[in-house]
PDB file of N, CA and C in Angstrom:
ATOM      1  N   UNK A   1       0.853  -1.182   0.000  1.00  0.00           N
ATOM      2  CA  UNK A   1       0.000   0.000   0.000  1.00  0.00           C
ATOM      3  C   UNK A   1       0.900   1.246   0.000  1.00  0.00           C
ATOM      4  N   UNK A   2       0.716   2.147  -0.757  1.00  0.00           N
ATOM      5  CA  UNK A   2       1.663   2.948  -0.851  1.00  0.00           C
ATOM      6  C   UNK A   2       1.020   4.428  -0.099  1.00  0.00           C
ATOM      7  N   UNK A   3       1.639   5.061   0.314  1.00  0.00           N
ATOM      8  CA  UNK A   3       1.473   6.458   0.955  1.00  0.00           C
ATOM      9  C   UNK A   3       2.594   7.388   0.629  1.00  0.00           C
ATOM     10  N   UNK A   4       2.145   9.168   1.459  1.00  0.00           N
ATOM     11  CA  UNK A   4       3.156  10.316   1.012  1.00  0.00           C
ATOM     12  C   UNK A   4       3.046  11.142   2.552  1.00  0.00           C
ATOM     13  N   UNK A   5       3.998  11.644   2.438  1.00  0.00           N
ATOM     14  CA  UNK A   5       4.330  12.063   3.821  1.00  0.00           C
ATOM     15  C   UNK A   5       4.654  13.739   3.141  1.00  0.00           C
ATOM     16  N   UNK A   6       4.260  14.857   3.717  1.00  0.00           N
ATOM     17  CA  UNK A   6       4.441  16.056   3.417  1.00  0.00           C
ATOM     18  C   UNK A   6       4.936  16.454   4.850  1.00  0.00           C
ATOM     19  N   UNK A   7       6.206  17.316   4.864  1.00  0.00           N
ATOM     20  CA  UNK A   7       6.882  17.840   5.970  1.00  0.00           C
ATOM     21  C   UNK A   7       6.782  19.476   5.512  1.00  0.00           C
ATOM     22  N   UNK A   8       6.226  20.516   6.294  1.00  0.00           N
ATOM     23  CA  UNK A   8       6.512  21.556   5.446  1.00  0.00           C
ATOM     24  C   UNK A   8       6.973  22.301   6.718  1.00  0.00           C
ATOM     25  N   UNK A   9       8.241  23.324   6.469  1.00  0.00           N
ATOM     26  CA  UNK A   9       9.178  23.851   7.783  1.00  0.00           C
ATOM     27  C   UNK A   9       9.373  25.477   6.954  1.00  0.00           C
ATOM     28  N   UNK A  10       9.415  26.207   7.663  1.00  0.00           N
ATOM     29  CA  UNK A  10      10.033  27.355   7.861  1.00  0.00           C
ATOM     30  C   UNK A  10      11.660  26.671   7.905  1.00  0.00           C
ATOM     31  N   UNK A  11      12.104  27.534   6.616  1.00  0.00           N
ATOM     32  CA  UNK A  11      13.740  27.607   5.828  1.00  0.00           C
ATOM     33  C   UNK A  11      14.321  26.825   5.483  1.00  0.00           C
ATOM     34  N   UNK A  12      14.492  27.219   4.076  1.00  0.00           N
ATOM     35  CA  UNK A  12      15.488  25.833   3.524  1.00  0.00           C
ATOM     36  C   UNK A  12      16.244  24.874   4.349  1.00  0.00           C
ATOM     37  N   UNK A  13      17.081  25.125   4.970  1.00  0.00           N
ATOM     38  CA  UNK A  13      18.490  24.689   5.984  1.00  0.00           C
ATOM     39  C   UNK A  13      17.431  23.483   6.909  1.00  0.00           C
ATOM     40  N   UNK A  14      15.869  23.727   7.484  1.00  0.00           N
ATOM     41  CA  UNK A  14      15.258  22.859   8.224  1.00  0.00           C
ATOM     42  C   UNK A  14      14.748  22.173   7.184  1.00  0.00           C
ATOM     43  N   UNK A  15      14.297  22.165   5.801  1.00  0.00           N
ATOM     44  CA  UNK A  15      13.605  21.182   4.884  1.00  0.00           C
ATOM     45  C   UNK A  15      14.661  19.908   4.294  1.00  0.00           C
ATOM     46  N   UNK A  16      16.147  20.663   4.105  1.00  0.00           N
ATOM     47  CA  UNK A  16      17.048  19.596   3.711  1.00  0.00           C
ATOM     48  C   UNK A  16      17.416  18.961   4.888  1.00  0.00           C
ATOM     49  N   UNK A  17      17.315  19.343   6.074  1.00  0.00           N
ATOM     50  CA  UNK A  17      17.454  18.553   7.145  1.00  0.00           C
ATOM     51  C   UNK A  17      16.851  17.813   7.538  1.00  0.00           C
ATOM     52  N   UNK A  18      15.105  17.852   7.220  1.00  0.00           N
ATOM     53  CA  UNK A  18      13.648  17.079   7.389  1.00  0.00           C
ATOM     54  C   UNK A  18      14.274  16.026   6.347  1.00  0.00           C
ATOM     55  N   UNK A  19      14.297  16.591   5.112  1.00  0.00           N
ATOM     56  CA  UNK A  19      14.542  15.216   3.952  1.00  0.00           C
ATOM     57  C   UNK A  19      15.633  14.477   3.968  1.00  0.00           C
ATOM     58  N   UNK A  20      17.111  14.844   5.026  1.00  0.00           N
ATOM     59  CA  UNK A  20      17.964  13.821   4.918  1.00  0.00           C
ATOM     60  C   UNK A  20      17.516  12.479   5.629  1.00  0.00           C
ATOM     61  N   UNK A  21      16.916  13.344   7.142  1.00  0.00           N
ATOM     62  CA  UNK A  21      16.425  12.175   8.023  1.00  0.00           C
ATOM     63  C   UNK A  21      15.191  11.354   7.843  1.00  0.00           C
ATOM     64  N   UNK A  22      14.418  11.760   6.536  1.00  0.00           N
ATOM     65  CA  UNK A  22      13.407  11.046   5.918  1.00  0.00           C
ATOM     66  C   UNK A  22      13.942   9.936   5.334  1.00  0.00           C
ATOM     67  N   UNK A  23      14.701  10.365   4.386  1.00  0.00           N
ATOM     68  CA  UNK A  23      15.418   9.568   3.366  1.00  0.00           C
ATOM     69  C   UNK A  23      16.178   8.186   4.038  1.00  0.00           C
ATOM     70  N   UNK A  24      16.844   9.031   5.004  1.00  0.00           N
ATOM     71  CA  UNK A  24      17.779   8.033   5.670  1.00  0.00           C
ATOM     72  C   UNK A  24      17.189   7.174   6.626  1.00  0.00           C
ATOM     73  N   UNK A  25      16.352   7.012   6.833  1.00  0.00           N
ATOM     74  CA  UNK A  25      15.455   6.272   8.026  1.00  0.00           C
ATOM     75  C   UNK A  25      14.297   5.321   7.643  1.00  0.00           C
ATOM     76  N   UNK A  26      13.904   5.676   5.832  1.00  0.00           N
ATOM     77  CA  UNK A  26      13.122   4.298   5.792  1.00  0.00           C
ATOM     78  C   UNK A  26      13.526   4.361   3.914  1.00  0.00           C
ATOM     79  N   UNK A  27      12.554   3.424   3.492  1.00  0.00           N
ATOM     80  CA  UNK A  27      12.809   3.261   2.330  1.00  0.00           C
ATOM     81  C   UNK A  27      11.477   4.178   1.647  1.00  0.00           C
ATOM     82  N   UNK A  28      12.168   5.299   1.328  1.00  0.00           N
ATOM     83  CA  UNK A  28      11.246   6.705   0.623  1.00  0.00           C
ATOM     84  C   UNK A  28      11.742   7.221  -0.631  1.00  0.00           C
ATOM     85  N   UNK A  29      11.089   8.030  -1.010  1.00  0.00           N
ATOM     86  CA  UNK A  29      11.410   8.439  -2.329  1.00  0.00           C
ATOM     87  C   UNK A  29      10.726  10.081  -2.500  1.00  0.00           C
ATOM     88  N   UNK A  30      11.963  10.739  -2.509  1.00  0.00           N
ATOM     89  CA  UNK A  30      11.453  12.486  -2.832  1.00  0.00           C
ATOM     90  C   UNK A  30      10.553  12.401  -4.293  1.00  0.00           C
ATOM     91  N   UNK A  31       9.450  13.044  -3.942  1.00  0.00           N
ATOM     92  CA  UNK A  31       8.139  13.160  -5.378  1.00  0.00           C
ATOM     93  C   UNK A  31       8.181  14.644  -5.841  1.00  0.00           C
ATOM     94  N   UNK A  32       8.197  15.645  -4.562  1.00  0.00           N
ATOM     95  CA  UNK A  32       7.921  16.543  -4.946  1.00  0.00           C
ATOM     96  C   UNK A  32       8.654  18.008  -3.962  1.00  0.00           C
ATOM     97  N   UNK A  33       8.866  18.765  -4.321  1.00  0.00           N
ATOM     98  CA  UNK A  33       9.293  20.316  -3.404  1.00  0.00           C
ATOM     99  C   UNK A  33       8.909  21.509  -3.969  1.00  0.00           C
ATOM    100  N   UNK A  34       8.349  21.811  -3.072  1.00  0.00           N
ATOM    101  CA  UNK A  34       7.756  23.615  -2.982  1.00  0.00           C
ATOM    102  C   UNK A  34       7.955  24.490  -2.310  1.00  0.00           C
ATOM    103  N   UNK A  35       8.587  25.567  -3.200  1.00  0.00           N
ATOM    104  CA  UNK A  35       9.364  26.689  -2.073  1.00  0.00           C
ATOM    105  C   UNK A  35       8.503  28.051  -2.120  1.00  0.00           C
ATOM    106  N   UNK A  36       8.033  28.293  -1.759  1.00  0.00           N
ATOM    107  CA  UNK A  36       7.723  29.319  -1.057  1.00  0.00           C
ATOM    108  C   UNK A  36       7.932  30.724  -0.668  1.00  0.00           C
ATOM    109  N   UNK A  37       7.239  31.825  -0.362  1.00  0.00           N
ATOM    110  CA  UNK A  37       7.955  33.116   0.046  1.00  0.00           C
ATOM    111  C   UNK A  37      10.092  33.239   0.019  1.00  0.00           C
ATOM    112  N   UNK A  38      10.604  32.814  -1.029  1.00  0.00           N
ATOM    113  CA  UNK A  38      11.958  32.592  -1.036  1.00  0.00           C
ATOM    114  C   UNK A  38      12.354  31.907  -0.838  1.00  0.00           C
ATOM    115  N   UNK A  39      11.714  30.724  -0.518  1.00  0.00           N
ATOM    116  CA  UNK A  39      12.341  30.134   0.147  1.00  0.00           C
ATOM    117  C   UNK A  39      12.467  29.434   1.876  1.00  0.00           C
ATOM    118  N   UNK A  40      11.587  30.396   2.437  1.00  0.00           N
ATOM    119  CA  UNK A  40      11.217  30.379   3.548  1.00  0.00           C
ATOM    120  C   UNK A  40      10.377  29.452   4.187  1.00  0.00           C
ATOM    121  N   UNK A  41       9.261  29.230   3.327  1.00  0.00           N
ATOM    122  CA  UNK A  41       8.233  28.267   3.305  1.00  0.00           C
ATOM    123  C   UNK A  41       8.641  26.959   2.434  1.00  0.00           C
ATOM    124  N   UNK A  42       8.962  25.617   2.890  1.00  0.00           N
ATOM    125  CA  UNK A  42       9.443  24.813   2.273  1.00  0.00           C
ATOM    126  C   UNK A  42       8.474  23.506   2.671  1.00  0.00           C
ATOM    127  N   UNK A  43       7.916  22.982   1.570  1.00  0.00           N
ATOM    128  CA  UNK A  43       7.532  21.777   1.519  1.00  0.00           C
ATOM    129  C   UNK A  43       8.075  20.708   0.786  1.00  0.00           C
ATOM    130  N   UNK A  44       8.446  19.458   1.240  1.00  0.00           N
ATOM    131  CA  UNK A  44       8.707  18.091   1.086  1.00  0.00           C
ATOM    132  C   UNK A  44       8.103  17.231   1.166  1.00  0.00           C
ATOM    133  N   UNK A  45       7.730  16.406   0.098  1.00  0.00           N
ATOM    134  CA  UNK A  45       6.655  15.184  -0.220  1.00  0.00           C
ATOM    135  C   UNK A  45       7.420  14.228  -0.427  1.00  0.00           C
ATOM    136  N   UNK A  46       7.677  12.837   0.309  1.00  0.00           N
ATOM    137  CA  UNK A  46       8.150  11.860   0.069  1.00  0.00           C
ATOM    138  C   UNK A  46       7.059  10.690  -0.482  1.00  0.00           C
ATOM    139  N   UNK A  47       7.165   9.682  -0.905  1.00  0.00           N
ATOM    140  CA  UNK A  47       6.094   8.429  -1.402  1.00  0.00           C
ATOM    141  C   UNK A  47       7.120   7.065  -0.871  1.00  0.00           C
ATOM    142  N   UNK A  48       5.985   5.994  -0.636  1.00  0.00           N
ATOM    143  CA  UNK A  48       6.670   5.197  -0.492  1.00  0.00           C
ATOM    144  C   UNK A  48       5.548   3.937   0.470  1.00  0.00           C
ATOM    145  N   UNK A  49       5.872   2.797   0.839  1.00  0.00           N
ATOM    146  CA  UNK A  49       4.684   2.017   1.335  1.00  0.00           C
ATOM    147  C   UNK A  49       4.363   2.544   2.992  1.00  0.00           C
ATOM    148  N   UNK A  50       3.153   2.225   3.552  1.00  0.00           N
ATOM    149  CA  UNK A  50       2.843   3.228   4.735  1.00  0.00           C
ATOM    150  C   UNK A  50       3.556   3.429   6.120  1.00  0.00           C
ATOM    151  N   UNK A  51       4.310   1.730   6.429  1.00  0.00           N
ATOM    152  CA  UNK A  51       5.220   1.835   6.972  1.00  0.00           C
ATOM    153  C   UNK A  51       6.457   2.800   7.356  1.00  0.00           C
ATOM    154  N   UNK A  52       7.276   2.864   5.639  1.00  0.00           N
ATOM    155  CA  UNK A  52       8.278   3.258   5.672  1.00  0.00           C
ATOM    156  C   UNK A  52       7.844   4.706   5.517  1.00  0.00           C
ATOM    157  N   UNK A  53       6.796   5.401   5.339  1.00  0.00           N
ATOM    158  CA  UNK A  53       6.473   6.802   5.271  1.00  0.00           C
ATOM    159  C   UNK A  53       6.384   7.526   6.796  1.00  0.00           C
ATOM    160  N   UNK A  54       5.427   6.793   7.554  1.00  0.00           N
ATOM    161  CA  UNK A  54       5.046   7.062   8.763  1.00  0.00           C
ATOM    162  C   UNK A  54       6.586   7.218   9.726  1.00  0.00           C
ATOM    163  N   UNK A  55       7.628   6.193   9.595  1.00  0.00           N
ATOM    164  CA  UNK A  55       8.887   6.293  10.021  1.00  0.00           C
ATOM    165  C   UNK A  55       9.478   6.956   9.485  1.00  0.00           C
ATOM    166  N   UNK A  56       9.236   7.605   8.317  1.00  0.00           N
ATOM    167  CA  UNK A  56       9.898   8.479   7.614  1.00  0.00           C
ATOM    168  C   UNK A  56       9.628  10.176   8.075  1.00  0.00           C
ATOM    169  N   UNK A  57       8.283   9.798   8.018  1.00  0.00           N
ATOM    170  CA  UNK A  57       7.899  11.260   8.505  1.00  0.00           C
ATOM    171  C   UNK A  57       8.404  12.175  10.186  1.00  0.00           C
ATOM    172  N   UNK A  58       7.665  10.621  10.608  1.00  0.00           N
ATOM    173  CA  UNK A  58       8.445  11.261  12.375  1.00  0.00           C
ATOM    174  C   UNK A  58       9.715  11.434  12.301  1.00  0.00           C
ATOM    175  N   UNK A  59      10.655  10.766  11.356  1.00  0.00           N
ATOM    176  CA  UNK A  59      12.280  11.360  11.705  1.00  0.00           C
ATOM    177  C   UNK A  59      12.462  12.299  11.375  1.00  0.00           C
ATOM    178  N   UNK A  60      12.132  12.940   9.855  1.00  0.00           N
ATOM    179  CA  UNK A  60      12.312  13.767   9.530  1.00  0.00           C
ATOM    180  C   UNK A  60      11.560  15.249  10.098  1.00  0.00           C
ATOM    181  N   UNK A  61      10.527  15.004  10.714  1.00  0.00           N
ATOM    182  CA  UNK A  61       9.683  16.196  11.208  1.00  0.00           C
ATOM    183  C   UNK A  61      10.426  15.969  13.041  1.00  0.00           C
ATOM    184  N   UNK A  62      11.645  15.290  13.058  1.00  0.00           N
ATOM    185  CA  UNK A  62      12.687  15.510  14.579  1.00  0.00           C
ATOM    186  C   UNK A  62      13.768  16.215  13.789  1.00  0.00           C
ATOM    187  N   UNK A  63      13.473  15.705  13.109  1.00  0.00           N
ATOM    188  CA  UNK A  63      15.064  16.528  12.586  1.00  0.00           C
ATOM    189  C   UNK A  63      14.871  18.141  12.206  1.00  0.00           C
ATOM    190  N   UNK A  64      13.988  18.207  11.592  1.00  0.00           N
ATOM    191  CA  UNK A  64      13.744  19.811  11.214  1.00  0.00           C
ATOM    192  C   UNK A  64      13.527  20.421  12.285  1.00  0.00           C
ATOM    193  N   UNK A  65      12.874  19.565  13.512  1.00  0.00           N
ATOM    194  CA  UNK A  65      12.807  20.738  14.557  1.00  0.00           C
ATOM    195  C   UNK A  65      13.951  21.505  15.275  1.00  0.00           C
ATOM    196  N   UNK A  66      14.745  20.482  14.996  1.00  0.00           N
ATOM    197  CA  UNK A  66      16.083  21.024  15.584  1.00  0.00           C
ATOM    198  C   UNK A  66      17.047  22.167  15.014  1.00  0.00           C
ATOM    199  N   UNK A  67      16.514  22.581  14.137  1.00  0.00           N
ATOM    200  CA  UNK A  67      17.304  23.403  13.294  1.00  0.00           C
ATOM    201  C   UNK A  67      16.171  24.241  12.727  1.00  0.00           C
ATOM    202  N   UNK A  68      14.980  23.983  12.361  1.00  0.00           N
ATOM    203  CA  UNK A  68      13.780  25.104  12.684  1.00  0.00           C
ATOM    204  C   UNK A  68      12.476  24.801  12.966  1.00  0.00           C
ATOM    205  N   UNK A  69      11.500  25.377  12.072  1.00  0.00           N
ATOM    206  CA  UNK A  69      10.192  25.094  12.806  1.00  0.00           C
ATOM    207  C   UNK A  69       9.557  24.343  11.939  1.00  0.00           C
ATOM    208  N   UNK A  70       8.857  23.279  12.382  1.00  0.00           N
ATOM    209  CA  UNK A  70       7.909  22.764  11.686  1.00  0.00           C
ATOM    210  C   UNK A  70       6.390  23.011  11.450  1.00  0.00           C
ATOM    211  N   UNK A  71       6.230  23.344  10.030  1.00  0.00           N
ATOM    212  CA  UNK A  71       4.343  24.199  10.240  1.00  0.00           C
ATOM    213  C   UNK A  71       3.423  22.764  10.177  1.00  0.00           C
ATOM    214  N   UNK A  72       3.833  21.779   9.572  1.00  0.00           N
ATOM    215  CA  UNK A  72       2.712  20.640   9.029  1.00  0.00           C
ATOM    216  C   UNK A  72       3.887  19.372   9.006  1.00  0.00           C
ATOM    217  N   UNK A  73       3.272  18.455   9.445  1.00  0.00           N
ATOM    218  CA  UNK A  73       3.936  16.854   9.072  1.00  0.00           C
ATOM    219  C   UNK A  73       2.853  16.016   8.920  1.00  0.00           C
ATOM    220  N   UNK A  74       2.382  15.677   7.836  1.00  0.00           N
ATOM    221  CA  UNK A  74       1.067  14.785   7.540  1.00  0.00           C
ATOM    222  C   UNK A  74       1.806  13.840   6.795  1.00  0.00           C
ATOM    223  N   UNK A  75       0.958  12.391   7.381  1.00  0.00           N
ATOM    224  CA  UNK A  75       1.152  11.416   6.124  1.00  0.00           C
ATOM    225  C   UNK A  75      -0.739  10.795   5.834  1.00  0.00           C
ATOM    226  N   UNK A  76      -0.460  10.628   4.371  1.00  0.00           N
ATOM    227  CA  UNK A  76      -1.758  10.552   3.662  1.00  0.00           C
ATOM    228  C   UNK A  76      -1.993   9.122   3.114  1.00  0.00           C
ATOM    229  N   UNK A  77      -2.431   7.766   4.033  1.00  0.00           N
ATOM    230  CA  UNK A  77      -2.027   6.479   3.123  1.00  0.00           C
ATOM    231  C   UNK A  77      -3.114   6.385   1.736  1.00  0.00           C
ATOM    232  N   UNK A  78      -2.782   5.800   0.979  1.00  0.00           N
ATOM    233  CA  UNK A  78      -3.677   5.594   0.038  1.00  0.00           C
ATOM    234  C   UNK A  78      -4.132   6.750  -0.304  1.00  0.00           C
ATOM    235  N   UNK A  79      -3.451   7.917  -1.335  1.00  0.00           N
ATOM    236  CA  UNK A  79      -3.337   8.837  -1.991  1.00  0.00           C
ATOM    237  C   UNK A  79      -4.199   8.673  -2.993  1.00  0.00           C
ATOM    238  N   UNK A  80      -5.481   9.602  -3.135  1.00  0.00           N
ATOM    239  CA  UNK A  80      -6.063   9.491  -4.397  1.00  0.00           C
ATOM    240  C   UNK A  80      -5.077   9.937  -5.761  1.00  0.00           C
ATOM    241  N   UNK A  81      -5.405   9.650  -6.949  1.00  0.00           N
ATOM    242  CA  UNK A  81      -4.653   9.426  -7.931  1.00  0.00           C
ATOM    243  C   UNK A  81      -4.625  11.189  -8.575  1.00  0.00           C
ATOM    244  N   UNK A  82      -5.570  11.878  -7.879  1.00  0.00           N
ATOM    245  CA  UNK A  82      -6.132  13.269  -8.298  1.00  0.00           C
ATOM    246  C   UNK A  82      -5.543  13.910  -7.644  1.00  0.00           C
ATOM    247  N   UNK A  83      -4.730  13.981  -5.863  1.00  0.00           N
ATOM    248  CA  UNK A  83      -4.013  14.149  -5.397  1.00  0.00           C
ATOM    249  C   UNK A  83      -2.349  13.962  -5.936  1.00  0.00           C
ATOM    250  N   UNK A  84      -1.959  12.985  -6.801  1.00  0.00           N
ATOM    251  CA  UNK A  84      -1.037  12.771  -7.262  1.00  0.00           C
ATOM    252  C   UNK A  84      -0.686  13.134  -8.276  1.00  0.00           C
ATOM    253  N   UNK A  85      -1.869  13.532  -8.867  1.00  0.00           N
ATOM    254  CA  UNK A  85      -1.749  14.489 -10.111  1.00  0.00           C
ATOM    255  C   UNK A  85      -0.891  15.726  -9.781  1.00  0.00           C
ATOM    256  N   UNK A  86      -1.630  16.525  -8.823  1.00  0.00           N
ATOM    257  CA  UNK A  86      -1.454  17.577  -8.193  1.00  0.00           C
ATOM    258  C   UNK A  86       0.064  17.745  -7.950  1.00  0.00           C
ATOM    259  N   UNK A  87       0.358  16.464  -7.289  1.00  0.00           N
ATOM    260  CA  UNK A  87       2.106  16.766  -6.117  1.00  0.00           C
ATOM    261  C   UNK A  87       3.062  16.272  -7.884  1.00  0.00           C
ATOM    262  N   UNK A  88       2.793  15.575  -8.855  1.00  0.00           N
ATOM    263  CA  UNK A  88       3.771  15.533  -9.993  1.00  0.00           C
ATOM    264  C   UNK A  88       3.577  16.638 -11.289  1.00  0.00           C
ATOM    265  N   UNK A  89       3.025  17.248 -11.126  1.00  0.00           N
ATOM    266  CA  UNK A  89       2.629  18.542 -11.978  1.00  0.00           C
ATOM    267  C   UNK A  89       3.565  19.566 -12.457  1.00  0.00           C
ATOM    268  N   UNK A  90       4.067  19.920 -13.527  1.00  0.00           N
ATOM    269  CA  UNK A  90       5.543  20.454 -13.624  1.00  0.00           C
ATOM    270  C   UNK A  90       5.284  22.108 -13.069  1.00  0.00           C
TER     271      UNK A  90
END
């Protein structure tokens, strides 16, 4: 069953820090990034089965806190396909 985990943090420096410890902590896959007021506002969408998302998400939404703020950490299992439209959209 596959799911997506969205981490979205106040400043770059906390979003690459959300997505190392995403990445590195389960078996995920970056889908999508949206930056925001400069940069400031940063969202990260990982995909991947619900397990490895849910572990993905809590590491990475520890890790960003430490280095800034976190506004949202949702994971969404079973993603409608209309939703996925949305997060692969150029």
């Amino acid at each position: 069953m596959k799911a997506i985990a969205l981490l979205e943090v106040q400043a770059l420096v906390a979003a690459i820090a959300g997505l190392d410890a995403m990445v590195k902590a389960a078996d995920v896959e970056l889908i999508h990034v949206e930056k925001r007021l400069g940069g400031r506002l940063v969202t990260v969408v990982v995909q991947g089965e619900v397990s490895a998302v849910e572990a993905a998400a809590k590491a990475g939404s520890a890790a960003a806190k430490e280095v800034g703020n976190v506004k949202l950490c949702e994971v969404i299992a079973r993603p409608h396909p209309e939703v996925m439209k949305f997060l692969t959209t150029g």
